[in-house]
Protein backbone atom coordinates (compact mmCIF):
# COMPACT_ATOMS: atom_id res chain seq x y z
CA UNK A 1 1.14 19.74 -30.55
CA UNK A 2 4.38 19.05 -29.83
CA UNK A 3 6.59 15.86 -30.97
CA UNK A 4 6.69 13.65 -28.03
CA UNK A 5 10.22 11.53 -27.53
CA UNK A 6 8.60 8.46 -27.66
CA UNK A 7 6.64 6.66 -30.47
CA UNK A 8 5.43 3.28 -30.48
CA UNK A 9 8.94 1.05 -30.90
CA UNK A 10 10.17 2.55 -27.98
CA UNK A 11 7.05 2.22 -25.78
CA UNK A 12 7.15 -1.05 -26.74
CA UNK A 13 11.44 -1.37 -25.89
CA UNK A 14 10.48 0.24 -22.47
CA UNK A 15 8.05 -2.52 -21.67
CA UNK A 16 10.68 -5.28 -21.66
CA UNK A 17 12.77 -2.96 -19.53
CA UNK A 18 10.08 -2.72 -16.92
CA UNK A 19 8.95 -4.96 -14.26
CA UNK A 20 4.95 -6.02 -14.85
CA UNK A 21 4.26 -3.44 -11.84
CA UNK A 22 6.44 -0.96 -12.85
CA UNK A 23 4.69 -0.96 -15.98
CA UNK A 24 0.93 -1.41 -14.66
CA UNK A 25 1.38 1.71 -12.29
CA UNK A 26 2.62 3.15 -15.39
CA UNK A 27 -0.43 2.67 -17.43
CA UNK A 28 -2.54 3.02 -14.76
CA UNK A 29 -1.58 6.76 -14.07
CA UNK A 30 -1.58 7.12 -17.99
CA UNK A 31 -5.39 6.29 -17.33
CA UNK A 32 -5.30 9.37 -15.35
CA UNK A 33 -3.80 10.89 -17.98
CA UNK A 34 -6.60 9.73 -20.80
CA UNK A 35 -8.61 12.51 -19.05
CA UNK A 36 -7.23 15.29 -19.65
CA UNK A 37 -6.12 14.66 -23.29
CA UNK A 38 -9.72 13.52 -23.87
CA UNK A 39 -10.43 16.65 -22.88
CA UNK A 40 -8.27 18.35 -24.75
CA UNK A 41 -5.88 19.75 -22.10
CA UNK A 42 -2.68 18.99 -23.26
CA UNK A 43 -0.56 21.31 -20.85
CA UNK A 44 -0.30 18.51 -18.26
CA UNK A 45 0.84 16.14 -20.76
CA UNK A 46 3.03 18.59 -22.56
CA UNK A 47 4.95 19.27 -19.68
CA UNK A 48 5.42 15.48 -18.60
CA UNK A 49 6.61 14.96 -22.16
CA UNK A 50 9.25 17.79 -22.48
CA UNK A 51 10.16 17.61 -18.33
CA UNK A 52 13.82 18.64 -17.85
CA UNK A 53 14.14 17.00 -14.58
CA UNK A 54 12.69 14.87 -11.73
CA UNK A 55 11.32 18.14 -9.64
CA UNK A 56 9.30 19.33 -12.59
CA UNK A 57 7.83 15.66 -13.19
CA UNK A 58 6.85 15.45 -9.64
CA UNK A 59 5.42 18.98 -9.48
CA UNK A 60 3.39 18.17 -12.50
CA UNK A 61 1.95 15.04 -11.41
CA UNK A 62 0.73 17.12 -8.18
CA UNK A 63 -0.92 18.90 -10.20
CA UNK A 64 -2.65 16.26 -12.21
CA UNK A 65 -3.71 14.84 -9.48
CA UNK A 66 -5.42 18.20 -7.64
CA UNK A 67 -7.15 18.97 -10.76
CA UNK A 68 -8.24 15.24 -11.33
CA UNK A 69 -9.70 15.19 -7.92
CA UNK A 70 -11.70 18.03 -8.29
CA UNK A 71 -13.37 16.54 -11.29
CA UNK A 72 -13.66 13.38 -9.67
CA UNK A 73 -15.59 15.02 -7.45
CA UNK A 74 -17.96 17.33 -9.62
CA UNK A 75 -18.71 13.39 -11.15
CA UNK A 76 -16.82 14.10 -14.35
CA UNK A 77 -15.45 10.29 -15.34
CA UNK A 78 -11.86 10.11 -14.71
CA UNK A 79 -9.35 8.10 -13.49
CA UNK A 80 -7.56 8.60 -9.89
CA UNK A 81 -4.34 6.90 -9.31
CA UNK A 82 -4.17 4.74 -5.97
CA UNK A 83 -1.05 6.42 -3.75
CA UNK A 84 0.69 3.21 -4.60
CA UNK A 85 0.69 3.61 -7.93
CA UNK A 86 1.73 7.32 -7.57
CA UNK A 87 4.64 6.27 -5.57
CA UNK A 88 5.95 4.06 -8.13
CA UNK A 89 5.69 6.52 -11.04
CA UNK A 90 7.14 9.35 -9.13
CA UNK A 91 9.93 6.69 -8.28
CA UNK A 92 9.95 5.61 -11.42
CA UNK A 93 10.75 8.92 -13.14
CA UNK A 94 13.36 9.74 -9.79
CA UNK A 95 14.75 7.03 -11.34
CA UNK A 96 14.85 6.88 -15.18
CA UNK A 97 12.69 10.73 -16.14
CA UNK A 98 11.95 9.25 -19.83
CA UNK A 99 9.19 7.35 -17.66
CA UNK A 100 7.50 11.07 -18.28
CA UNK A 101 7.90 11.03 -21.61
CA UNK A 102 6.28 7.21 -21.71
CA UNK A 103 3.47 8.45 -19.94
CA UNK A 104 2.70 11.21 -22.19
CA UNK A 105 2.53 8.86 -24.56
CA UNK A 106 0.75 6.30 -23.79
CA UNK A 107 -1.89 9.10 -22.90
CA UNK A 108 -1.99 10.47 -26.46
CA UNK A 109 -1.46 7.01 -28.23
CA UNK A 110 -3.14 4.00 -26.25
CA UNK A 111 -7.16 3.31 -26.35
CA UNK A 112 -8.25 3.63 -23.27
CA UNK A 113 -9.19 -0.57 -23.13
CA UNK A 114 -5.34 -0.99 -23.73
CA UNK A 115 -4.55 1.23 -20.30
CA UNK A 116 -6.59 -1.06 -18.20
């Protein structure tokens, strides 16, 4: 697996940056997230963590959230997102794309108690 570009300090140096709701959507859609790492799916993750730009971010949370629908609806446990909360993060990482990188993550790192 790939080195991600954030380890704990930072996570923790990005909190104090964010607003409570920034970071809540945040960990919310890292809940999302939890899925397929527990899983053992890492592309979705991977591609968060190493994301060169906004566009790719965006496309790949898309795609997160297709595939976590369909599971969601063959009753596998997993998180979906309210659009809220996807609005934020995709603003989020418009705005700042190591928010990607934060999600990955927190996905990888954070018990799943810790995500909410």
């Amino acid at each position: 697996m790939q080195h991600l570009k954030y380890g704990e300090r930072e996570v923790q140096e990005e909190l104090h940056r964010l607003s409570k709701e920034e970071w809540d959507a945040i960990k919310d859609f890292a809940r999302t997230l939890r899925y397929f790492a527990r899983s053992r799916k890492y592309g979705y993750i991977d591609r968060l963590a190493n994301a060169y730009n906004p566009t790719i971010a965006e496309i790949t949370i898309r795609e997160v959230l297709r595939e976590a629908r369909s599971a969601f609806d063959q009753n596998e446990k997993v998180h979906l997102p309210s659009a809220n909360v996807v609005q934020k993060v995709v603003e989020l990482i418009s705005r700042d794309l190591s928010v990607a990188s934060i999600l990955a993550a927190l996905a990888l790192t954070l018990p799943e108690k810790d995500l909410g």
